[in-house]
Protein backbone atom coordinates (compact mmCIF):
# COMPACT_ATOMS: atom_id res chain seq x y z
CA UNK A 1 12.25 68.97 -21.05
CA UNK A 2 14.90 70.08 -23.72
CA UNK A 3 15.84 67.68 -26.12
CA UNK A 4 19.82 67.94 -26.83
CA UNK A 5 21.68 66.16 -29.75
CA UNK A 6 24.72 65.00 -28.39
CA UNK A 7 28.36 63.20 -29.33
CA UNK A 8 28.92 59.97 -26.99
CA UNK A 9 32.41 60.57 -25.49
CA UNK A 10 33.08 56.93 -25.66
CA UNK A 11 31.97 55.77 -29.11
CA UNK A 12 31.72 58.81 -31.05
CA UNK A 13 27.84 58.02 -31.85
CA UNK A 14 25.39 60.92 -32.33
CA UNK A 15 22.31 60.54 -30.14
CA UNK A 16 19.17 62.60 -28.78
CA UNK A 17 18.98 62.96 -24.73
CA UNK A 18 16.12 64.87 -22.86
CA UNK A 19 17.49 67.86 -20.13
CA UNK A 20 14.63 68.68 -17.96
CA UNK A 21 15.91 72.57 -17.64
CA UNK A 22 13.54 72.94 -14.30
CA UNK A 23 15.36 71.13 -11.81
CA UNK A 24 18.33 74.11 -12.16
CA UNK A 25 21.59 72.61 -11.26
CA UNK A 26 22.17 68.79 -11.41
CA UNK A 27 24.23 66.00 -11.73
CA UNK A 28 23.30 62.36 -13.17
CA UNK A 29 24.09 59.59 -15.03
CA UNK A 30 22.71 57.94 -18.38
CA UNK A 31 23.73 55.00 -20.16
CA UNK A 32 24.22 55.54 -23.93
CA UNK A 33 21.84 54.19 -26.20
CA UNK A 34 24.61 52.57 -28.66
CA UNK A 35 27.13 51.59 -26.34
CA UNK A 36 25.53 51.38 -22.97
CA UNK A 37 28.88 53.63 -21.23
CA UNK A 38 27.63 55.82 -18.68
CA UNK A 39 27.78 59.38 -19.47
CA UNK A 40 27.80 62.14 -16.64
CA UNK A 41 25.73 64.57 -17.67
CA UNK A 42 25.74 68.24 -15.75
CA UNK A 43 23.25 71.23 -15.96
CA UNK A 44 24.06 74.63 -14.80
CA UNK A 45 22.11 77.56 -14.79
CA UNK A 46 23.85 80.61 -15.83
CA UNK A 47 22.56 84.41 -14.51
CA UNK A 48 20.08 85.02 -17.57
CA UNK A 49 18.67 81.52 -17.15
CA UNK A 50 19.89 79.72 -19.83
CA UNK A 51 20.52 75.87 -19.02
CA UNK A 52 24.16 75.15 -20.23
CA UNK A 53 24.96 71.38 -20.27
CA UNK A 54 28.35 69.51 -19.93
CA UNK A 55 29.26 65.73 -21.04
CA UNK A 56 31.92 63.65 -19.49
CA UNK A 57 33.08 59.99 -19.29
CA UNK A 58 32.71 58.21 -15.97
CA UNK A 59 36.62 57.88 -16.20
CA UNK A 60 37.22 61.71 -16.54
């Protein structure tokens, strides 16, 4: 597990999320802590390993 400091693309809050980097490739929702929007959180795993994570609204 990673732990990732992130922007909430609905209200603009900072908060702290945990990416657990062995499941490769994935696709999920969380609620944010302040808000309670759902965020869509994706993982990919690039060629040297490295876990690269992307942030979207549900509305995107």
């Amino acid at each position: 597990m990673e732990e990732h400091n992130i922007e909430c693309p609905y209200c603009g809050e900072s908060i702290n999320v945990f990416i657990d980097t062995s499941a490769g490739d994935q696709q999920y929702y969380e609620d944010c802590s302040v808000c309670c929007c759902p965020i869509l959180f994706s993982t990919v795993e690039d060629e040297l390993g490295n876990t690269n994570l992307n942030i979207k609204r549900d509305d995107e």
